[in-house]
C-alpha atoms as a PDB file:
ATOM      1  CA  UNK A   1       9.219 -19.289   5.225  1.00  0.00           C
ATOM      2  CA  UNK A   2       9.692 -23.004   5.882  1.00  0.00           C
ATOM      3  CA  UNK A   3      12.264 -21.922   8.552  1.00  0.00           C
ATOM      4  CA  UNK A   4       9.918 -19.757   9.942  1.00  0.00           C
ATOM      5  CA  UNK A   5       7.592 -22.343  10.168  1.00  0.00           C
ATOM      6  CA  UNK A   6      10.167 -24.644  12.031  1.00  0.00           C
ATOM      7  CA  UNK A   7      10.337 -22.355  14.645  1.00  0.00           C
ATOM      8  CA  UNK A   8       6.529 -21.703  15.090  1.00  0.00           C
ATOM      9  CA  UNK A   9       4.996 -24.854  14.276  1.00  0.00           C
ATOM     10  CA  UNK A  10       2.245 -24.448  16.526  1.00  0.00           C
ATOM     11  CA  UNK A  11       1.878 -20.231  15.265  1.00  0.00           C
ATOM     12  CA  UNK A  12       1.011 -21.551  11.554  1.00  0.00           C
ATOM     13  CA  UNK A  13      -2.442 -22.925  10.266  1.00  0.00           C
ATOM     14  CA  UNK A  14      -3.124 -24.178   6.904  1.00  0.00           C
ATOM     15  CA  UNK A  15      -2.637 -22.072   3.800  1.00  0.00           C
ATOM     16  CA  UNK A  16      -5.648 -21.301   1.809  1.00  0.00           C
ATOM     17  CA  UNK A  17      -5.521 -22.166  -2.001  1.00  0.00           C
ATOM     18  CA  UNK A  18      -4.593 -19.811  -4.827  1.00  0.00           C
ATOM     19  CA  UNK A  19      -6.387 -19.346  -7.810  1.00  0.00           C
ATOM     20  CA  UNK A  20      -4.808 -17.937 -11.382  1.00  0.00           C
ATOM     21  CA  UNK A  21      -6.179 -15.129 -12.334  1.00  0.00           C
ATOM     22  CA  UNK A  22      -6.102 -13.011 -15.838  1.00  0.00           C
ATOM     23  CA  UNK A  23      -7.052  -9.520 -16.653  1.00  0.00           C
ATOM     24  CA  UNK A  24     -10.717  -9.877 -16.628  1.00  0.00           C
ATOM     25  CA  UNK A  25     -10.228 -10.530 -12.965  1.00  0.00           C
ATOM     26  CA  UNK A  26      -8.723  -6.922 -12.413  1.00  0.00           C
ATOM     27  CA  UNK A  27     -11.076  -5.618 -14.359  1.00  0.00           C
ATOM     28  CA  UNK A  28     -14.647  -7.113 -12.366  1.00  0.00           C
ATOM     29  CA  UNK A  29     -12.147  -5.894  -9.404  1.00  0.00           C
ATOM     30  CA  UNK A  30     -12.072  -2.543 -10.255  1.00  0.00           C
ATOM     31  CA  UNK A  31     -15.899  -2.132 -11.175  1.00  0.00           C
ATOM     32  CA  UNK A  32     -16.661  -3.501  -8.089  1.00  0.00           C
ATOM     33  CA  UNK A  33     -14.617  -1.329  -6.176  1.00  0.00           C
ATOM     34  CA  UNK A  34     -15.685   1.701  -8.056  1.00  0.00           C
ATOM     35  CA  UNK A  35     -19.429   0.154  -7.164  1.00  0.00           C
ATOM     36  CA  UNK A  36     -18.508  -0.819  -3.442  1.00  0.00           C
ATOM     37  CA  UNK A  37     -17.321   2.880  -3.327  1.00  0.00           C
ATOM     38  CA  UNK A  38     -20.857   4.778  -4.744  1.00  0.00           C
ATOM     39  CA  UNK A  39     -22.847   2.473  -2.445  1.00  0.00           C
ATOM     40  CA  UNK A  40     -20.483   3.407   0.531  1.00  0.00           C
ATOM     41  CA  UNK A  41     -18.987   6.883  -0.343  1.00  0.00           C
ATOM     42  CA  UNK A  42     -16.038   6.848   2.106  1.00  0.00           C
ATOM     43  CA  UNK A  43     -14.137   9.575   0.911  1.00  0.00           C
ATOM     44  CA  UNK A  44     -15.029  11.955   3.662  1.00  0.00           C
ATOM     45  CA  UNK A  45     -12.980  10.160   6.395  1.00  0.00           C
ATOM     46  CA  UNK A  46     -10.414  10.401   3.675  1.00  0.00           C
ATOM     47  CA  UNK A  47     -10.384  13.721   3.434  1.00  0.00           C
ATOM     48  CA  UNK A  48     -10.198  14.534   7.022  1.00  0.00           C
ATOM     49  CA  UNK A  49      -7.074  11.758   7.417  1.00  0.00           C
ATOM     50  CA  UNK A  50      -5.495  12.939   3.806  1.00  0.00           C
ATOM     51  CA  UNK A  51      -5.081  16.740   4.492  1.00  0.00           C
ATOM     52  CA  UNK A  52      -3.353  16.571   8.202  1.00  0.00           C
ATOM     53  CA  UNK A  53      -0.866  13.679   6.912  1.00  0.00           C
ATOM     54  CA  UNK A  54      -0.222  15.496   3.876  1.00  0.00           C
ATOM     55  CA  UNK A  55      -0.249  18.741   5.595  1.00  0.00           C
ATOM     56  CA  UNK A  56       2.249  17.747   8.003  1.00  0.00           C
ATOM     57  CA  UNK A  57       4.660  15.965   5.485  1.00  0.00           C
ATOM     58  CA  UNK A  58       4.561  19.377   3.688  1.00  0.00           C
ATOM     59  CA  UNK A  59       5.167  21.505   6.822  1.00  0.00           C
ATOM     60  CA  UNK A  60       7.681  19.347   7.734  1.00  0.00           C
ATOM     61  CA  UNK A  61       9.691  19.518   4.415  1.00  0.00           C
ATOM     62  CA  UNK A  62       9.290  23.246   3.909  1.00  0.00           C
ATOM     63  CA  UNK A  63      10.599  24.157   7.566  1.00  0.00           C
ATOM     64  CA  UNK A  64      13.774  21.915   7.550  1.00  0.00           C
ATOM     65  CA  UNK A  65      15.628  21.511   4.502  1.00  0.00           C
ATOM     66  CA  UNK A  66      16.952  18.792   5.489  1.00  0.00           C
ATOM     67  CA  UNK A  67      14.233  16.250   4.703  1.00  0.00           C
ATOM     68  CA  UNK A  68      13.746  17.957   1.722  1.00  0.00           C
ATOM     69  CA  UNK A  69      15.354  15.143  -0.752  1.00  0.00           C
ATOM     70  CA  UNK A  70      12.397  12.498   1.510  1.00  0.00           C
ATOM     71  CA  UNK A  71       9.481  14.511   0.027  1.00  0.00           C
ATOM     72  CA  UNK A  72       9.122  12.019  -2.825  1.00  0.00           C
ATOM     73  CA  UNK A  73      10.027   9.114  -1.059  1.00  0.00           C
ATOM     74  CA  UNK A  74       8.030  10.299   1.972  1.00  0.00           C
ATOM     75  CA  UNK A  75       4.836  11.022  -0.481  1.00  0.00           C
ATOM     76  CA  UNK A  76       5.540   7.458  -2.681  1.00  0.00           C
ATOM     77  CA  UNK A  77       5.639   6.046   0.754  1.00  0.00           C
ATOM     78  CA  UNK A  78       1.198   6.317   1.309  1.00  0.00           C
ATOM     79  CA  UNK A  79       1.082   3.411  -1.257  1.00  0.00           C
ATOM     80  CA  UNK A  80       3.841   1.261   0.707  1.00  0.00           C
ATOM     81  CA  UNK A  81       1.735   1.318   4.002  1.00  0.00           C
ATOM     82  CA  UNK A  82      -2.084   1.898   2.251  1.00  0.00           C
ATOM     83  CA  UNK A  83      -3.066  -1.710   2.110  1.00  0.00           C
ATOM     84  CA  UNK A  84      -3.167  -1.241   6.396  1.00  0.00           C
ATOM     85  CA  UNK A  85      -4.507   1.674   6.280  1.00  0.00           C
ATOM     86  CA  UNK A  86      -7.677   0.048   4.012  1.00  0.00           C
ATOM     87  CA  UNK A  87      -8.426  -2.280   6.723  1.00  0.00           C
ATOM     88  CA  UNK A  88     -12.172  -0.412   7.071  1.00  0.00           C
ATOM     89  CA  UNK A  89     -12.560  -0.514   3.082  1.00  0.00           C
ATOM     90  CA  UNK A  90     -12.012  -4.501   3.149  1.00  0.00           C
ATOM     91  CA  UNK A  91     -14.429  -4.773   5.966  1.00  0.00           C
ATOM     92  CA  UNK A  92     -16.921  -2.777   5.002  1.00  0.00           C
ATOM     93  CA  UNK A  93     -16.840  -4.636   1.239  1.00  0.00           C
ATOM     94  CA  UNK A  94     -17.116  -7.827   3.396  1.00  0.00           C
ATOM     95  CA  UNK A  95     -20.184  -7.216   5.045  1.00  0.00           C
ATOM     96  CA  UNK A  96     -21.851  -5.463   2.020  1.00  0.00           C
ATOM     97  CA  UNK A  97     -21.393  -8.454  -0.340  1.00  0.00           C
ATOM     98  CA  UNK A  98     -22.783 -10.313   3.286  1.00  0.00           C
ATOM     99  CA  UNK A  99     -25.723  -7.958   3.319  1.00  0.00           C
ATOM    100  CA  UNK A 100     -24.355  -7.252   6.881  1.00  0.00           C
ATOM    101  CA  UNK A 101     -24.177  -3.134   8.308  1.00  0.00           C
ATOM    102  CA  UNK A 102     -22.120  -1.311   7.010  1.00  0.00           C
ATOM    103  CA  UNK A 103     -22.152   1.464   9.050  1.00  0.00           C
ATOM    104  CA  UNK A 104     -18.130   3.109   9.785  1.00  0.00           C
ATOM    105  CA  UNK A 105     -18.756   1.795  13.463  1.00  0.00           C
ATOM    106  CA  UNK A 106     -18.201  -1.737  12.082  1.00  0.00           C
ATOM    107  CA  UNK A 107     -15.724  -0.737   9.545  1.00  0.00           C
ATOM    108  CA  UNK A 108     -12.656  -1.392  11.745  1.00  0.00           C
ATOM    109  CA  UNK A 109     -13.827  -4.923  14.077  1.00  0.00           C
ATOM    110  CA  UNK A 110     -11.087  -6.466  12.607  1.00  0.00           C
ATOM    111  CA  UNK A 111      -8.633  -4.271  14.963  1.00  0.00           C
ATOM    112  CA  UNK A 112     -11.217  -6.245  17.801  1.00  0.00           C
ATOM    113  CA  UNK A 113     -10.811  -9.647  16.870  1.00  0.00           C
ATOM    114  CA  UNK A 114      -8.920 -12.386  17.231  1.00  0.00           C
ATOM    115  CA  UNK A 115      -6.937 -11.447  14.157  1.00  0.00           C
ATOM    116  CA  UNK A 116      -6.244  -8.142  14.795  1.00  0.00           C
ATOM    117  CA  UNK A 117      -1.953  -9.681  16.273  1.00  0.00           C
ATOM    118  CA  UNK A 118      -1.846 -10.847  13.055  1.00  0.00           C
ATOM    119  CA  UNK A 119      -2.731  -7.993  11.583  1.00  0.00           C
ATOM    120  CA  UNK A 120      -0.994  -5.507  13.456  1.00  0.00           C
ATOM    121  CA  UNK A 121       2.104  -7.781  12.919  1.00  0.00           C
ATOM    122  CA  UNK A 122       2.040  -7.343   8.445  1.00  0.00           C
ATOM    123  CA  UNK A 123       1.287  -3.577   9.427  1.00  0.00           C
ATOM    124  CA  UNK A 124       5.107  -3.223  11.370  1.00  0.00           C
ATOM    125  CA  UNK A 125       5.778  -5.715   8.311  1.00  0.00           C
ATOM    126  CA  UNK A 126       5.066  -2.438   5.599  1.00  0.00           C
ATOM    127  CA  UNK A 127       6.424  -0.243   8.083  1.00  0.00           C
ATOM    128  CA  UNK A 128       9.210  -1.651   7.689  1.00  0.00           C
ATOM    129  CA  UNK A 129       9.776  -1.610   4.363  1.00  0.00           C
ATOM    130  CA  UNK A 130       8.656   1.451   3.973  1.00  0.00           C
ATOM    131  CA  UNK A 131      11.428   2.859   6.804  1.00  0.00           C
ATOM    132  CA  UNK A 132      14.168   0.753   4.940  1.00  0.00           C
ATOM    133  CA  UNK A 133      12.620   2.917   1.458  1.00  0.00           C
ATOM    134  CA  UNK A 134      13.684   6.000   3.051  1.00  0.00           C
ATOM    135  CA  UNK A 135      16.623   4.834   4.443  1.00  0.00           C
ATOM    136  CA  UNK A 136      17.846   3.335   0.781  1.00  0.00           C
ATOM    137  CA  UNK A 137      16.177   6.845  -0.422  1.00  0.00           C
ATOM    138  CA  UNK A 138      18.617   9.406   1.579  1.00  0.00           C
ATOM    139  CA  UNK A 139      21.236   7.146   1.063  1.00  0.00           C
ATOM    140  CA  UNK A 140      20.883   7.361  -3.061  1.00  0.00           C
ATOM    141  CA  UNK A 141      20.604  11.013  -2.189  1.00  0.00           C
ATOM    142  CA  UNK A 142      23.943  11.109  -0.397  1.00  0.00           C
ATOM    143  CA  UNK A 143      25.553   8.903  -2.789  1.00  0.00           C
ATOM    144  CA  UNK A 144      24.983  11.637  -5.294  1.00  0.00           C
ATOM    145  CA  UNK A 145      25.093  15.078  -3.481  1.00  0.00           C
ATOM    146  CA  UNK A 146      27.104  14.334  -0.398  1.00  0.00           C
ATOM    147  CA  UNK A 147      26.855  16.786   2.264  1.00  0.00           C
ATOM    148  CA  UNK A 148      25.198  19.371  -0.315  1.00  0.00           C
ATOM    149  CA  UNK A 149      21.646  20.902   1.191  1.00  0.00           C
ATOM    150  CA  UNK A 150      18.942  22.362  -1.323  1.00  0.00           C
ATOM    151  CA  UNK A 151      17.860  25.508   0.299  1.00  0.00           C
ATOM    152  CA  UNK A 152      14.136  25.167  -1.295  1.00  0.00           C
ATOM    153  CA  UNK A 153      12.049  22.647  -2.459  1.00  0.00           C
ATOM    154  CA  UNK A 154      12.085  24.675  -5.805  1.00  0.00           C
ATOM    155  CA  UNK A 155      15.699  24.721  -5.927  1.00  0.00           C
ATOM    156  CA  UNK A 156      15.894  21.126  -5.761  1.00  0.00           C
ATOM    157  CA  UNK A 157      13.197  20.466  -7.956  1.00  0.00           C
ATOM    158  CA  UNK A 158      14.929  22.880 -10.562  1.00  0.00           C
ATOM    159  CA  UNK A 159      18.333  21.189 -10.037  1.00  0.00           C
ATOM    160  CA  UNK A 160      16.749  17.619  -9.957  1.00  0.00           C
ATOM    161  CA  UNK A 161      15.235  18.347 -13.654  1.00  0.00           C
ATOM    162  CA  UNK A 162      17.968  19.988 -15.381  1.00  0.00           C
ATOM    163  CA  UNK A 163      21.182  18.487 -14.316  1.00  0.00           C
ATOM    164  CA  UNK A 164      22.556  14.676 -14.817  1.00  0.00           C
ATOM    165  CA  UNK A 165      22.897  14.180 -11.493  1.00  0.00           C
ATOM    166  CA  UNK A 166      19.337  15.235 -10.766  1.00  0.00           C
ATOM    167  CA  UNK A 167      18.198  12.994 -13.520  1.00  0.00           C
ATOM    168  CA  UNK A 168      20.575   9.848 -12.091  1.00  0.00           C
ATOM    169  CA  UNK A 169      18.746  10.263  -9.116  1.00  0.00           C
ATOM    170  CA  UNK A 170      15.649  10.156 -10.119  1.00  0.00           C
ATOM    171  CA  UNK A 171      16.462   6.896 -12.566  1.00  0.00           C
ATOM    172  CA  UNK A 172      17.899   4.467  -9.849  1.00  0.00           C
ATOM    173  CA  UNK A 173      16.000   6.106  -7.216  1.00  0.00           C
ATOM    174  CA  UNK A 174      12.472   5.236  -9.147  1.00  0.00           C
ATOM    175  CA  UNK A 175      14.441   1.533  -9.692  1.00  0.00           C
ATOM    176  CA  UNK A 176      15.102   1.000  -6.316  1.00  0.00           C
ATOM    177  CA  UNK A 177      11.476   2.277  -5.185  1.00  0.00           C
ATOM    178  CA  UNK A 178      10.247   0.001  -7.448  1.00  0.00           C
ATOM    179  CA  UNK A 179      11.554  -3.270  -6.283  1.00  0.00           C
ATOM    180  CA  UNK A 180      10.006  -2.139  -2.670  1.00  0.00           C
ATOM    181  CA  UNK A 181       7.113  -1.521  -3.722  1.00  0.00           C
ATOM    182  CA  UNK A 182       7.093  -4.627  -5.430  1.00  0.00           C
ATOM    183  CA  UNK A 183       8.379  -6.009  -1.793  1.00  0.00           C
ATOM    184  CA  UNK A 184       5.137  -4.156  -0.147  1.00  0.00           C
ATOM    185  CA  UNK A 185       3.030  -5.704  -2.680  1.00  0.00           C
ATOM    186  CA  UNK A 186       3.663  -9.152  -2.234  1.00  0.00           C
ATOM    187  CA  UNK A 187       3.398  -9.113   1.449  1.00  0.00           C
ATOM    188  CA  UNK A 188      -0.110  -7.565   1.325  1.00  0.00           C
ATOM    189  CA  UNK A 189      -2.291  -7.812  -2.023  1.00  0.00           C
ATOM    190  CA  UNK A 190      -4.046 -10.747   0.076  1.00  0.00           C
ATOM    191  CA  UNK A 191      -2.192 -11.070   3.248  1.00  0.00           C
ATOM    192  CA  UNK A 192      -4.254  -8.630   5.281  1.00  0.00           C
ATOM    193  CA  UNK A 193      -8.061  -8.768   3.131  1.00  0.00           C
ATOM    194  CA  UNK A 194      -7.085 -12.231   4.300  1.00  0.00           C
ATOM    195  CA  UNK A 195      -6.718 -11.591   7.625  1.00  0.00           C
ATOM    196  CA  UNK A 196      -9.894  -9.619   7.847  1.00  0.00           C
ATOM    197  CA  UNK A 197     -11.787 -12.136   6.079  1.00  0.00           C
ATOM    198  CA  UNK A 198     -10.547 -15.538   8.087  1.00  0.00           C
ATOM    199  CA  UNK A 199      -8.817 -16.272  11.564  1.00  0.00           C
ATOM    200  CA  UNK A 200      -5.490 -17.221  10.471  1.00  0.00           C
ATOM    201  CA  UNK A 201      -1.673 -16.303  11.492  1.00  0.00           C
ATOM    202  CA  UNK A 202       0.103 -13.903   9.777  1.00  0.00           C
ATOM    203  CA  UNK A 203       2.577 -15.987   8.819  1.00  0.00           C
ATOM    204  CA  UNK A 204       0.252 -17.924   6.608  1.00  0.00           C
ATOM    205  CA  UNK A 205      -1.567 -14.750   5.793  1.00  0.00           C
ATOM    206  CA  UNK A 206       2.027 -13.605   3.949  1.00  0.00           C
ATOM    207  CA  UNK A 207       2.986 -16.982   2.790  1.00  0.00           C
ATOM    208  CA  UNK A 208      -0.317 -16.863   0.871  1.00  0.00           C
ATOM    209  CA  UNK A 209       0.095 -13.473  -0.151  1.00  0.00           C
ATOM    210  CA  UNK A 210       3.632 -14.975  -1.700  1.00  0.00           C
ATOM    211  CA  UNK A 211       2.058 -18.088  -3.244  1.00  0.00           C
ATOM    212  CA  UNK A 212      -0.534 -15.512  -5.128  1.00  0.00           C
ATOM    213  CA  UNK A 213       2.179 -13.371  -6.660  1.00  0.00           C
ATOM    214  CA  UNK A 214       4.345 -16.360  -7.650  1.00  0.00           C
ATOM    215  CA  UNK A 215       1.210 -17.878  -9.263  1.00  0.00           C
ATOM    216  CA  UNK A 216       0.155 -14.941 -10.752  1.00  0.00           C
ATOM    217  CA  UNK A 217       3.318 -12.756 -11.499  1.00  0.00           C
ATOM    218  CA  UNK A 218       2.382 -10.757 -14.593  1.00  0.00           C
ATOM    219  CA  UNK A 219      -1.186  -9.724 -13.474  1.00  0.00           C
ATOM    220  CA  UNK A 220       0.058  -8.710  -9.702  1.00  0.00           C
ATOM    221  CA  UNK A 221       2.650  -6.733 -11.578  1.00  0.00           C
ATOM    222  CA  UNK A 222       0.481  -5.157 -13.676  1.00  0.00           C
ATOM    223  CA  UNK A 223      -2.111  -4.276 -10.721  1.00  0.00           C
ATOM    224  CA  UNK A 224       0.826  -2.610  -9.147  1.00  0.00           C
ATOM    225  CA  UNK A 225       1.144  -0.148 -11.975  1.00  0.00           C
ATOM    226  CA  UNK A 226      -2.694   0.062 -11.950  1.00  0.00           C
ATOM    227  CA  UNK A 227      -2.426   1.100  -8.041  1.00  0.00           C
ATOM    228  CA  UNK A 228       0.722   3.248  -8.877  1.00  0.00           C
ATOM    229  CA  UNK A 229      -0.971   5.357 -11.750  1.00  0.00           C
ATOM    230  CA  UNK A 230      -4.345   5.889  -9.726  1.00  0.00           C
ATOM    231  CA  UNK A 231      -2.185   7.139  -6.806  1.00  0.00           C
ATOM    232  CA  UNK A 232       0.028   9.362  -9.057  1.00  0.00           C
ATOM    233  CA  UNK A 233      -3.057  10.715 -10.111  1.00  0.00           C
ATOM    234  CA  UNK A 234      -5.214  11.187  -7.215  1.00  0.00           C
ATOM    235  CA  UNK A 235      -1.563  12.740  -5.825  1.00  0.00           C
ATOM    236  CA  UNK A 236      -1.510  15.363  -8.881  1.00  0.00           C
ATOM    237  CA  UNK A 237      -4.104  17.940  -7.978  1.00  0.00           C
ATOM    238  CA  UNK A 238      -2.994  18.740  -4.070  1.00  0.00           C
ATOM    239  CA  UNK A 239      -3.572  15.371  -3.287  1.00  0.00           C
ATOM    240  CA  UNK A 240      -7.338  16.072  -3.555  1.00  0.00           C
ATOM    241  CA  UNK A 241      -7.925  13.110  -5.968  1.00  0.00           C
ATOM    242  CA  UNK A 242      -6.700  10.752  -3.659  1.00  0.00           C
ATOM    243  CA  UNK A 243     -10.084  10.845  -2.012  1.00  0.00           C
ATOM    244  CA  UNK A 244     -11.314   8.813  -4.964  1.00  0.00           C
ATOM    245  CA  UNK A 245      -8.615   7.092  -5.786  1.00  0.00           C
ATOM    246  CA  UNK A 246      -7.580   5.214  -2.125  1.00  0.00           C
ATOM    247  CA  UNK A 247     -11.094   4.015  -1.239  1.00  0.00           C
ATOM    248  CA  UNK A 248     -11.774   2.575  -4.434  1.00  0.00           C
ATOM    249  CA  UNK A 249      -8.392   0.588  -4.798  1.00  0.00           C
ATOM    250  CA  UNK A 250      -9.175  -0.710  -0.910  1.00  0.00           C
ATOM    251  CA  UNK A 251     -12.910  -1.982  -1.937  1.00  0.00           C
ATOM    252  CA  UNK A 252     -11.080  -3.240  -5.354  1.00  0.00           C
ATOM    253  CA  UNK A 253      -8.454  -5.211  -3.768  1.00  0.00           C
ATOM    254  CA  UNK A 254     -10.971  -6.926  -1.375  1.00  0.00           C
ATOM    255  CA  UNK A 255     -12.476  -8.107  -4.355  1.00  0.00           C
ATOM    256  CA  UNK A 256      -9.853  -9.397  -6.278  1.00  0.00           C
ATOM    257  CA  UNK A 257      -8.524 -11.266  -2.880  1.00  0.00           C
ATOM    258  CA  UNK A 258     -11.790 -12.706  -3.514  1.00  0.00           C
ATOM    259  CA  UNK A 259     -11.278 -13.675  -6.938  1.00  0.00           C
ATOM    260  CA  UNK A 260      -7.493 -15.109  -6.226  1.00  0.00           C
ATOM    261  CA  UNK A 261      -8.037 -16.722  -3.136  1.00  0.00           C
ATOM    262  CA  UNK A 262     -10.221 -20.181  -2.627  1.00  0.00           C
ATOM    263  CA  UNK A 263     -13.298 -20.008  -0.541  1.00  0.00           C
END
């Protein structure tokens, strides 16, 4: 970062403070997103964005075998790229706790103002990562089956869960999705409620971001599990939970940017 910052002084403002924060913090998080969420049911525009994505990951899967071995990655990969995708749910949490509308035609004027570069640029950011998770995710898979093709996803699944080689892959492959999700979550637990919430550079945005999980390492850590169960959950039943579970983590990790982050 402080090379980064050699190269573009004049790109980099001032990096907010970071507070320490402890369980209770997740907690008042959570109830507030859960409360954000009953006062601004959003799940309906997550249905209708839920069912084509998921639908077409499916499709996609099922008709060439080849991408088969990506389904988990590919499904693992909505919590890589969600925190962009909850740009409306930080909004609209800002201007409720502002006592500002909250209608869904304000939800995204973050994308309008002089942020939205910034922005944009921690979106390609996740992106990325989550490209370089399939990449490292096909790669595993070759590293183990070589040139071998499952002819159906139950085939696969079958051989995945009864064979060591199945079971090696899912070991180091849930390692190595681990440390990028832990990657995705450093970038963005405040990086981009930041960005909706101040005019700042992204830069900064993800150096703070940084500076909050080195401050705070066990209770990010343990938020990411908290984000990874709800999303295994919500995932469970045909993805149908997820319409519960994805606008209540956005709304919750607006507010615990709020709690981690200095006015």
């Amino acid at each position: 970062m402080a090379t980064l910052r050699a190269v573009f002084p004049q790109q980099v403002k001032a990096r907010p403070g970071v507070r320490t924060i402890g369980t209770e913090d997740l907690r008042y998080a959570l109830s507030k997103g859960v409360e954000d969420f009953l006062a601004m049911p959003t799940h309906v525009l997550f249905v209708i964005a839920i069912y084509p994505i998921a639908g077409l990951i499916i499709a996609t899967v099922t008709f060439d075998q080849d991408l088969i071995p990506l389904l988990f990655p590919l499904a693992s990969g909505f919590a890589l790229v969600g925190p962009f995708a909850a740009i409306g749910l930080y909004e609209l949490s800002r201007r409720r706790a502002a006592g500002l509308d909250v209608g869904w035609s304000r939800a995204y004027a973050p994308l309008r103002a002089r942020s939205a570069g910034a922005i944009v640029t921690v979106g390609i950011v996740l992106m990325a990562i989550l490209i370089a998770w399939l990449i490292a995710a096909m790669g595993l898979y070759w590293a183990i089956y070589g040139d071998e093709q499952p002819q159906t996803i139950f085939a696969f699944a079958e051989d995945v869960l009864t064979t060591r080689r199945g079971w090696t892959l899912i070991i180091i492959g849930n390692l190595v999705g681990f440390a990028f999700s832990l990657l995705a979550l450093a970038v963005s637990v405040v990086s981009l409620p930041l960005l909706v919430d101040r005019e700042t550079d992204a830069l900064t945005a993800i150096e703070t971001s940084l500076e909050a999980v080195r401050m705070n390492p066990r209770i990010m850590v343990l938020w990411g599990f908290i984000v990874a169960a709800c999303l295994v959950m919500g995932m469970l039943p045909l993805f149908v939970g997820l319409t519960l579970a994805l606008p209540i983590l956005g709304h919750a990790t607006w507010h615990l940017y709020r709690r981690t982050v200095a006015p």
